[in-house]
C-alpha atoms as a PDB file:
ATOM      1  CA  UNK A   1     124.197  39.477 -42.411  1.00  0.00           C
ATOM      2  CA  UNK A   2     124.723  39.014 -38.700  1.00  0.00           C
ATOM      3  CA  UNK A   3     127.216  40.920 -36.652  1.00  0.00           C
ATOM      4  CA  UNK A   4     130.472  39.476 -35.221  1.00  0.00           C
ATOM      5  CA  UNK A   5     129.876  40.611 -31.865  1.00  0.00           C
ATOM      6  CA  UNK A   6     125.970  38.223 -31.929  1.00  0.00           C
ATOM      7  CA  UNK A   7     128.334  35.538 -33.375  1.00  0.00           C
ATOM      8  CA  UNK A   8     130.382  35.318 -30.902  1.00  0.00           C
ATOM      9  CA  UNK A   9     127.409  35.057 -28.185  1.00  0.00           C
ATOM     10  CA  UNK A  10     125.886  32.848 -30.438  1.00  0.00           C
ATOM     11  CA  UNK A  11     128.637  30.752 -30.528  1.00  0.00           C
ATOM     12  CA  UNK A  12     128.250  30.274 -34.575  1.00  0.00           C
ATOM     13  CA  UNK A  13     130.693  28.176 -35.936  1.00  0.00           C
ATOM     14  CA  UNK A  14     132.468  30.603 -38.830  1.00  0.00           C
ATOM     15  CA  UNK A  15     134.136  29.234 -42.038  1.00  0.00           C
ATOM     16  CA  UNK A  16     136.483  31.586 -43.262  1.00  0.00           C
ATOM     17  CA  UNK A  17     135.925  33.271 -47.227  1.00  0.00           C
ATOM     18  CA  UNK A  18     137.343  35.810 -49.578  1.00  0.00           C
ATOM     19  CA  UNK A  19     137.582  39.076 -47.853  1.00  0.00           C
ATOM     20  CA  UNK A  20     134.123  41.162 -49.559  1.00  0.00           C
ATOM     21  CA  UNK A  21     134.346  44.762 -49.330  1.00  0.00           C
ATOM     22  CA  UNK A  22     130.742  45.918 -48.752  1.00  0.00           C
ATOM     23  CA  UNK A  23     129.371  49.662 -47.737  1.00  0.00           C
ATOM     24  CA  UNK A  24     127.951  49.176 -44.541  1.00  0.00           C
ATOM     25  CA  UNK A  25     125.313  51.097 -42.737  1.00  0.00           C
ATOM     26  CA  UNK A  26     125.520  55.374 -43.606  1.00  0.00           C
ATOM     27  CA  UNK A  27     128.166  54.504 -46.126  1.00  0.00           C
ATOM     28  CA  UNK A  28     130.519  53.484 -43.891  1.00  0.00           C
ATOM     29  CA  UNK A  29     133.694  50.656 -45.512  1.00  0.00           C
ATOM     30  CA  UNK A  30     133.306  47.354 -44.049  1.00  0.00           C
ATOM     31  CA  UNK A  31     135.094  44.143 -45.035  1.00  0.00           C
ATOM     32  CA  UNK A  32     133.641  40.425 -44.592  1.00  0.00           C
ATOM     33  CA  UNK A  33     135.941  37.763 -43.819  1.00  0.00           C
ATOM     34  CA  UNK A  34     133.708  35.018 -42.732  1.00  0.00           C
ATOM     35  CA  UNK A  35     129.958  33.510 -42.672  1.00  0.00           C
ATOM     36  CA  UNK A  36     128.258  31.087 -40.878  1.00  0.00           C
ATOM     37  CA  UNK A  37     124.886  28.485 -41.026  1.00  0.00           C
ATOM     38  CA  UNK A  38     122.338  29.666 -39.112  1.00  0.00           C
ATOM     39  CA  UNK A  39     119.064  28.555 -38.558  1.00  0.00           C
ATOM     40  CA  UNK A  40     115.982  31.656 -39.189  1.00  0.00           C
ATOM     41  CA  UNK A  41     113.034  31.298 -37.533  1.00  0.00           C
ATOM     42  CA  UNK A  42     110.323  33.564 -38.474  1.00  0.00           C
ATOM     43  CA  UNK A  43     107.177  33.424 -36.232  1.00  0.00           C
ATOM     44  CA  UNK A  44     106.068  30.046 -34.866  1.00  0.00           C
ATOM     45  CA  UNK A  45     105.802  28.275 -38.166  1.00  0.00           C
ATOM     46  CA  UNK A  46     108.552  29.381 -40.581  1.00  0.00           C
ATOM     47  CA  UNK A  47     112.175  27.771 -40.405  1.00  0.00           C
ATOM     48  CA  UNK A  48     115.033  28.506 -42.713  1.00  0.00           C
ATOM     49  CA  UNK A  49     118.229  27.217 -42.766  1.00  0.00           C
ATOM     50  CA  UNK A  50     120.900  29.787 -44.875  1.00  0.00           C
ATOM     51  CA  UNK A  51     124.060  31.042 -44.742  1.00  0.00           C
ATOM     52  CA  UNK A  52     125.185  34.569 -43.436  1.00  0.00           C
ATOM     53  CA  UNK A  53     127.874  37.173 -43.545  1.00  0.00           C
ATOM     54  CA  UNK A  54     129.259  37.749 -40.645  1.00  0.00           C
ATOM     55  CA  UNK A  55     130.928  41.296 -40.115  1.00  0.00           C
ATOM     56  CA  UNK A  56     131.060  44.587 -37.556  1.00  0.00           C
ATOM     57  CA  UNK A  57     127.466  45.884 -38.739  1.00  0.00           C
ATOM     58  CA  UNK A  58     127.443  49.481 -37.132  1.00  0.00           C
ATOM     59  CA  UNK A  59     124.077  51.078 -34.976  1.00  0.00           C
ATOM     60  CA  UNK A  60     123.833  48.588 -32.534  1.00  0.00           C
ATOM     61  CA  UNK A  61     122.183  46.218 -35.303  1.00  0.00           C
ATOM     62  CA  UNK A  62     122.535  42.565 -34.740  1.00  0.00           C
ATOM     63  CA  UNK A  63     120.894  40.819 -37.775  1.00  0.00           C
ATOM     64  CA  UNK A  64     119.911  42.309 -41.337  1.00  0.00           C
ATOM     65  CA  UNK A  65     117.948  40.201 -43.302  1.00  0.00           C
ATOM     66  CA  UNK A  66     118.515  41.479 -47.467  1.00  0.00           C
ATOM     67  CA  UNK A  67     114.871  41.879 -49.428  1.00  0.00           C
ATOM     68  CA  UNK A  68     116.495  39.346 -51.444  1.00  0.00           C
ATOM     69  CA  UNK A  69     116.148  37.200 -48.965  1.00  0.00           C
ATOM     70  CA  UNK A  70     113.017  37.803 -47.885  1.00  0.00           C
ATOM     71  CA  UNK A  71     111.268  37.978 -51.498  1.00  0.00           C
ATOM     72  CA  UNK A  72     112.570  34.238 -52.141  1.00  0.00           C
ATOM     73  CA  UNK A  73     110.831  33.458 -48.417  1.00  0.00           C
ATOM     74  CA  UNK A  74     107.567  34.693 -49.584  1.00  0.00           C
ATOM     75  CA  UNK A  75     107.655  37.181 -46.988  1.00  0.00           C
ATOM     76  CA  UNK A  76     105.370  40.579 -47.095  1.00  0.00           C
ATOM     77  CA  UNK A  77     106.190  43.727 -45.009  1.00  0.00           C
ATOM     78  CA  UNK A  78     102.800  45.987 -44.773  1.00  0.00           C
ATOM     79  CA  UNK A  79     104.362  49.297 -43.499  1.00  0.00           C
ATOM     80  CA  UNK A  80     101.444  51.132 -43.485  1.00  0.00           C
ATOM     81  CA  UNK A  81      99.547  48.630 -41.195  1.00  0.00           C
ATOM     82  CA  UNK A  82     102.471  47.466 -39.517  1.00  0.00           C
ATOM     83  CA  UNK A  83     103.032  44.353 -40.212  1.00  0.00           C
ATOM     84  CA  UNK A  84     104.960  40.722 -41.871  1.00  0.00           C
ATOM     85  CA  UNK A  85     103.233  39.073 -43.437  1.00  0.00           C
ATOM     86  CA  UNK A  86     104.649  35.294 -43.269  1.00  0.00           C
ATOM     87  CA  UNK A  87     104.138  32.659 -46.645  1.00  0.00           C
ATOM     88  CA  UNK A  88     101.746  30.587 -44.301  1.00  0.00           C
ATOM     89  CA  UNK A  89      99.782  34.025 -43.829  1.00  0.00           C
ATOM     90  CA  UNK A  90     100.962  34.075 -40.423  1.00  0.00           C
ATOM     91  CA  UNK A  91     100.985  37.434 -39.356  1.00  0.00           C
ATOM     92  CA  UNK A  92     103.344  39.315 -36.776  1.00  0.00           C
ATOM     93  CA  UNK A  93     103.784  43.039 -35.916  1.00  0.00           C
ATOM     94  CA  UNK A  94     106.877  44.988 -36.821  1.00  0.00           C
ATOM     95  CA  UNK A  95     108.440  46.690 -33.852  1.00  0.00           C
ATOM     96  CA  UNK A  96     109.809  50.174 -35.238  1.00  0.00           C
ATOM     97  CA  UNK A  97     111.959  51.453 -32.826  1.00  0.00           C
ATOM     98  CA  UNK A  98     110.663  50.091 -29.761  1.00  0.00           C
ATOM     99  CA  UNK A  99     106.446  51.260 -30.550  1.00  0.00           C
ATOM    100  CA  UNK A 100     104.228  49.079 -32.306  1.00  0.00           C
ATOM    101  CA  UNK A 101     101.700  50.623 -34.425  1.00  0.00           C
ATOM    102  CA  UNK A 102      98.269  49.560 -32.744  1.00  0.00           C
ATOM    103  CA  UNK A 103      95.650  48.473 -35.231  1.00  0.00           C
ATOM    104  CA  UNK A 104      93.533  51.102 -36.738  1.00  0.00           C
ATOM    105  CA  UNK A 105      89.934  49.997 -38.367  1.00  0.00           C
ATOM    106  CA  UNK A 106      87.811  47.518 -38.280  1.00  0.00           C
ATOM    107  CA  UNK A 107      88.963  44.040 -37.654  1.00  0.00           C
ATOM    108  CA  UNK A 108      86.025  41.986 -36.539  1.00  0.00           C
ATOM    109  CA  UNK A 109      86.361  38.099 -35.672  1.00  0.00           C
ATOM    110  CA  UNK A 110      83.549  35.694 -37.253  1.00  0.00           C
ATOM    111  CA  UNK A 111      82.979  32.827 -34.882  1.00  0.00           C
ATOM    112  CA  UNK A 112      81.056  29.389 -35.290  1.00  0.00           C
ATOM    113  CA  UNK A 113      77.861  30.187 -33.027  1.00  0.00           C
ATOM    114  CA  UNK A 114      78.181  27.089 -30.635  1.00  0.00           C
ATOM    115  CA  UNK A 115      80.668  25.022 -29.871  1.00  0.00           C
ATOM    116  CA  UNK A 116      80.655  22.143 -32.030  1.00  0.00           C
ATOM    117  CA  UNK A 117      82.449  18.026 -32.769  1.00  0.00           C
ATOM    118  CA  UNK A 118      83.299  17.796 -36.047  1.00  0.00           C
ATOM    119  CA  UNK A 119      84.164  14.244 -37.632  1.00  0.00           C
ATOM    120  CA  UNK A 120      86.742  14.235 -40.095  1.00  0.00           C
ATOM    121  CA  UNK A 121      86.298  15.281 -43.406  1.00  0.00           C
ATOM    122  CA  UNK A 122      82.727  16.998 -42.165  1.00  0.00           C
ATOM    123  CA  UNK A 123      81.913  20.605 -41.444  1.00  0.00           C
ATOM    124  CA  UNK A 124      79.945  23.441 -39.931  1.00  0.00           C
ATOM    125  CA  UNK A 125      78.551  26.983 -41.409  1.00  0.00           C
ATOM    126  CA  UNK A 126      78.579  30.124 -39.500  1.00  0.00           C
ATOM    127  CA  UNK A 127      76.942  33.034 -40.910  1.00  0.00           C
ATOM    128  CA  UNK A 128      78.450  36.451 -41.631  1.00  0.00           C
ATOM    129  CA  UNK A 129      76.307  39.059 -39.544  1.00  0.00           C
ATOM    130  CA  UNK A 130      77.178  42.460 -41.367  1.00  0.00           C
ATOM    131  CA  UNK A 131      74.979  44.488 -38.702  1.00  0.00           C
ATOM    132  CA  UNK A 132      78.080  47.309 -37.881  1.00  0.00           C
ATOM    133  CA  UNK A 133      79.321  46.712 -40.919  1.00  0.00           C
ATOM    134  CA  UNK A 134      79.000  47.178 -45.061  1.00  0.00           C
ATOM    135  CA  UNK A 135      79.541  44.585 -47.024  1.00  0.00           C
ATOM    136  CA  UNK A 136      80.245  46.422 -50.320  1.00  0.00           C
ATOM    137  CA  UNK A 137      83.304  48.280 -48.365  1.00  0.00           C
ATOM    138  CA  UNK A 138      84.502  45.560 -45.798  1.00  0.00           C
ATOM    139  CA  UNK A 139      86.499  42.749 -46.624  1.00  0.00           C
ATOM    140  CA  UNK A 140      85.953  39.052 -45.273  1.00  0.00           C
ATOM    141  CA  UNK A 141      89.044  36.905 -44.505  1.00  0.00           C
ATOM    142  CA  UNK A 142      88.628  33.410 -44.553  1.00  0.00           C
ATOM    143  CA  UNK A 143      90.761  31.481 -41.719  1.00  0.00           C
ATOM    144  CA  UNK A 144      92.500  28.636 -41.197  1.00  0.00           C
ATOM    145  CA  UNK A 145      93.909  26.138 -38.187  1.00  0.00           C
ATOM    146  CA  UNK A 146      96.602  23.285 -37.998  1.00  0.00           C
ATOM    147  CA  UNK A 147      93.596  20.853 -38.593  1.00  0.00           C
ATOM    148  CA  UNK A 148      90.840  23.030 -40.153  1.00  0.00           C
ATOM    149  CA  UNK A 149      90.008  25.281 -43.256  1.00  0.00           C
ATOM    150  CA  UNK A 150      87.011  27.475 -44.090  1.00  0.00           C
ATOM    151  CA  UNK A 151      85.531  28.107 -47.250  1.00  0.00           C
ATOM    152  CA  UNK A 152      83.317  31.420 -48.178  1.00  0.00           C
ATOM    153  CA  UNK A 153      79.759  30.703 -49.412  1.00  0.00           C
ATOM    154  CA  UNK A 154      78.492  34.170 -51.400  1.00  0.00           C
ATOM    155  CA  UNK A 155      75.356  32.632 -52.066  1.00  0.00           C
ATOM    156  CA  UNK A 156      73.528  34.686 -55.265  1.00  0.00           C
ATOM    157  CA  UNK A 157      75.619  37.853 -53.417  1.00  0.00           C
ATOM    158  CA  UNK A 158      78.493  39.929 -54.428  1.00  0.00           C
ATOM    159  CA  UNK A 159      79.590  39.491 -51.088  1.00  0.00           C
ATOM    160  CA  UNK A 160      79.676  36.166 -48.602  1.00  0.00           C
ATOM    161  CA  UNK A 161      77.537  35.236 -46.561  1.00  0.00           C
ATOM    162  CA  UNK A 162      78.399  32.685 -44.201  1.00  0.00           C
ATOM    163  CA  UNK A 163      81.488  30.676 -43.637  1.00  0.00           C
ATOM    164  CA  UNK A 164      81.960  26.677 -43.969  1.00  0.00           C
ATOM    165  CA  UNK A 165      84.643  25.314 -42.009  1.00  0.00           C
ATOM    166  CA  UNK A 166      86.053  21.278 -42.460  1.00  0.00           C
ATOM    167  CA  UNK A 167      87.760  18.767 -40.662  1.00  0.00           C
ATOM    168  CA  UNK A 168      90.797  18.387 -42.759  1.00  0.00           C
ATOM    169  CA  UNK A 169      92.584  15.761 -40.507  1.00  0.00           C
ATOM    170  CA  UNK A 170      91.780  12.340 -39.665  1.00  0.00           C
ATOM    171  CA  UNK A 171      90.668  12.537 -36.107  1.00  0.00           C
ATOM    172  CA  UNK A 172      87.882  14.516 -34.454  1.00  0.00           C
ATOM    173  CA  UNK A 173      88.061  17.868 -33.752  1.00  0.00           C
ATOM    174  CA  UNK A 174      86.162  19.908 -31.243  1.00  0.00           C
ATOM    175  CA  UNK A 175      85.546  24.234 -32.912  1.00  0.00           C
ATOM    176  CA  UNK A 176      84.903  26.435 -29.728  1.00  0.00           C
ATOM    177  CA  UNK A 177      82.428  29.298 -30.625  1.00  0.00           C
ATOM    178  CA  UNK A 178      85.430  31.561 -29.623  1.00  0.00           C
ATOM    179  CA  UNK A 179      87.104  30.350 -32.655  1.00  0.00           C
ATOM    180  CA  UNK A 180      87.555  33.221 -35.024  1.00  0.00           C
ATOM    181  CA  UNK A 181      87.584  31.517 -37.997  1.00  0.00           C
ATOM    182  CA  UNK A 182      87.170  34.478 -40.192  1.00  0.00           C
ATOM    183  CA  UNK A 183      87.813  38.179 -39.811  1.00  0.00           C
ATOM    184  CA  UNK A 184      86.232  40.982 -41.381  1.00  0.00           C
ATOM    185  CA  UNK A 185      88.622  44.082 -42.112  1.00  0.00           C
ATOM    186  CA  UNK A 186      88.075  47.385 -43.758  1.00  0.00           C
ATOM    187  CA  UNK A 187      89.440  47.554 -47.675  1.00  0.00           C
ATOM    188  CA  UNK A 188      93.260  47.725 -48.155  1.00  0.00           C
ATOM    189  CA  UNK A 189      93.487  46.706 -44.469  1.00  0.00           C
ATOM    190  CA  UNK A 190      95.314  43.303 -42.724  1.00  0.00           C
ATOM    191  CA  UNK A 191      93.855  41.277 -40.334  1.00  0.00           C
ATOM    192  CA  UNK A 192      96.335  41.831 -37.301  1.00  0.00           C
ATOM    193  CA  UNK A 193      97.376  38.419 -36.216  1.00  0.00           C
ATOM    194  CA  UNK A 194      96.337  34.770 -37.566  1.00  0.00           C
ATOM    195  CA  UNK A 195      96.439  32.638 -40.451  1.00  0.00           C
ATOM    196  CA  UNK A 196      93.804  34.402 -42.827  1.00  0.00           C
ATOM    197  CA  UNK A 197      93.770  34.920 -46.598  1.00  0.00           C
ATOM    198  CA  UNK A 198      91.899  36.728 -49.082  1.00  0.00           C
ATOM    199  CA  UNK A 199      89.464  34.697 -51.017  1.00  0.00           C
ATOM    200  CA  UNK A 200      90.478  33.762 -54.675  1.00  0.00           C
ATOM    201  CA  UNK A 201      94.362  34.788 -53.631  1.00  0.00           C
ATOM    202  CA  UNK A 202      96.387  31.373 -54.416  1.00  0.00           C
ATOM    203  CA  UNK A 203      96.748  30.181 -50.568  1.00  0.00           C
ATOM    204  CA  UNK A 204      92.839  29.965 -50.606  1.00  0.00           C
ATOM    205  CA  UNK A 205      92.707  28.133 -53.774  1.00  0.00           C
ATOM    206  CA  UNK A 206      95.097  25.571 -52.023  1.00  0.00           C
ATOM    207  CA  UNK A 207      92.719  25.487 -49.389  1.00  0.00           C
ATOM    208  CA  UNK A 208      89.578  24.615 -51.329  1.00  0.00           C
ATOM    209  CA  UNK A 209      91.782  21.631 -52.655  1.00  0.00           C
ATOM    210  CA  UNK A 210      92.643  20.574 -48.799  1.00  0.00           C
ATOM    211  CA  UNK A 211      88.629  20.729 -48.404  1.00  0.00           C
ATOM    212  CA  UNK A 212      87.874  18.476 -51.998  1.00  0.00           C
ATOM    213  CA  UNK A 213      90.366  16.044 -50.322  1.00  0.00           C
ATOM    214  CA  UNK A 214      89.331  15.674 -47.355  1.00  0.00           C
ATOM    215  CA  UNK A 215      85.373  15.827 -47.757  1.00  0.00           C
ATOM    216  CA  UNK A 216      82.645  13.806 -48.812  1.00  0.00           C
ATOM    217  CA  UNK A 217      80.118  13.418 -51.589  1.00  0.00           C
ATOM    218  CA  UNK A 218      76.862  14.747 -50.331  1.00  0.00           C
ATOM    219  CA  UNK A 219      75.530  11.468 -51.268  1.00  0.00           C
ATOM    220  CA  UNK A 220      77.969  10.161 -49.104  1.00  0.00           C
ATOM    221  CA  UNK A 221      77.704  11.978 -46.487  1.00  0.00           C
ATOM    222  CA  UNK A 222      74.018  10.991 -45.989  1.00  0.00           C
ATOM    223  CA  UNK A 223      74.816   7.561 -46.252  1.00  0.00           C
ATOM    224  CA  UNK A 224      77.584   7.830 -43.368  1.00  0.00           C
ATOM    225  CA  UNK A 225      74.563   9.447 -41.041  1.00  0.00           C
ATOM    226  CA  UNK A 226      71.971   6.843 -41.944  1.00  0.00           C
ATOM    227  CA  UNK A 227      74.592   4.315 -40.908  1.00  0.00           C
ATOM    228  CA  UNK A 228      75.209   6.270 -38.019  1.00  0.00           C
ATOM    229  CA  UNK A 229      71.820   6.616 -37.297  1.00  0.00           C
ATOM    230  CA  UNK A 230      71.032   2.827 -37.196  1.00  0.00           C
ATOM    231  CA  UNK A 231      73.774   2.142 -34.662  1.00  0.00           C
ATOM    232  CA  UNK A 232      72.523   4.665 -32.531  1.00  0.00           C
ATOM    233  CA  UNK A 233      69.392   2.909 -32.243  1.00  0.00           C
ATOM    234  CA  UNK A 234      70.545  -0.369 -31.998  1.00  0.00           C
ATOM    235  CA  UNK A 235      72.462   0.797 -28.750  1.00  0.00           C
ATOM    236  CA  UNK A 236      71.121   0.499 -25.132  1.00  0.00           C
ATOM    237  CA  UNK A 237      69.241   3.003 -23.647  1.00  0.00           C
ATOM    238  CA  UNK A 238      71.353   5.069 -21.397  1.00  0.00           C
ATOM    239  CA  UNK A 239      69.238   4.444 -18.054  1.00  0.00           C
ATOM    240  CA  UNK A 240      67.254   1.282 -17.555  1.00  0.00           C
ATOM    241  CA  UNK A 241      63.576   1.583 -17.793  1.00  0.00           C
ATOM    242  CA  UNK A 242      61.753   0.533 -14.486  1.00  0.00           C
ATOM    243  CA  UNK A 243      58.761  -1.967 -14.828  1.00  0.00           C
ATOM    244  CA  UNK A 244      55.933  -1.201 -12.527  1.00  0.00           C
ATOM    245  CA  UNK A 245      53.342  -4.241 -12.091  1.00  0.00           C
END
């Protein structure tokens, strides 16, 4: 629902409907006339294109956006942390009255430890240093970019160990060690902002599938650098070598 007074700054064009006799905000009568198309955009990834009520809302509220609505979008509100949780685990903070809740706990960023080139469909492994932390009562979040995805490796552990992250485009792609590419949270916490699920929650099964796409066969893989290899030593050295007679 969107009120008429943001429609008319909006400029929406409104298509007139059955009058609807709804109870508006603290119980008060209010009667819907029209509704419009409008386009939702929820953080910087999520578009939707639906159709609202348009009506006199009541305390100063522009916009209300039904559960309804936002159970069909996938979306996630984490009151006690403070934040919406978007379907492509983008995360942004709720603003409740003006003060956003500042993150409590630990929320620690795993990072690749060098900046690295990455050919498409190959990888690199960071590993999960659990010095300030404990394992058994943290949680690790794998990550994810617009050309990347992580995997966790738990190794003969209850718990991971390190983090593989792959090229899942088709051109290179350069990982800064500031990269967080995982996070590590305390239990029943959120990472605060980025694209990060849980491991074995259905977005990180998608993302294993992105990786078996995109990757190679280790057999493969060795192949591609002995081929590599021999090119590089078929090229010219970089400065010529100086005969002395």
């Amino acid at each position: 629902m969107v009120s008429a007074d943001l429609a008319r700054k909006l400029k929406l064009k409104l298509s007139a409907d059955s009058p609807l006799r709804v109870s508006g905000l603290g119980g008060v009568p209010t009667i819907i006339r029209s509704k419009a198309q409008v386009k939702v955009t929820i953080g910087p990834r999520v578009v939707y294109i639906l159709e609202l009520w348009v009506a006199n809302i009541g305390e100063g509220i522009d916009t209300l956006l039904g559960m309804d609505f936002m159970y069909s979008a996938g979306v996630r509100i984490c009151v006690r942390e403070g934040l919406v949780k978007l379907p492509d685990e983008e995360t942004i903070l709720l603003n409740r009255g003006g003060v956003i809740r500042k993150p409590q706990g630990l929320d620690l960023a795993v990072t690749p430890d060098f900046t690295t080139r990455l050919l498409p469909g190959r990888s690199v492994v960071a590993q999960i240093r659990y010095a300030q932390m404990d394992p058994h009562k943290d949680v690790v979040w794998a990550g994810r970019g617009d050309r990347w995805v992580t995997k966790l490796t738990f190794a003969s552990r209850s718990y991971p160990v390190a983090v593989k992250e792959v090229n899942i485009s088709d051109k290179n792609l350069t990982i800064s060690f500031q990269t967080p590419i995982a996070r590590i949270v305390e239990r029943y916490s959120f990472p605060m902002a980025g694209r990060f699920v849980r491991p074995g929650s259905r977005k990180y099964l998608e993302w294993q599938h992105l990786i078996y796409e995109s990757t190679f066969s280790d057999q493969m893989e060795r192949r591609i650098d002995e081929v590599t290899q021999m090119y590089e030593d078929q090229d010219p050295p970089c400065v010529e070598k100086e005969e002395y007679g």
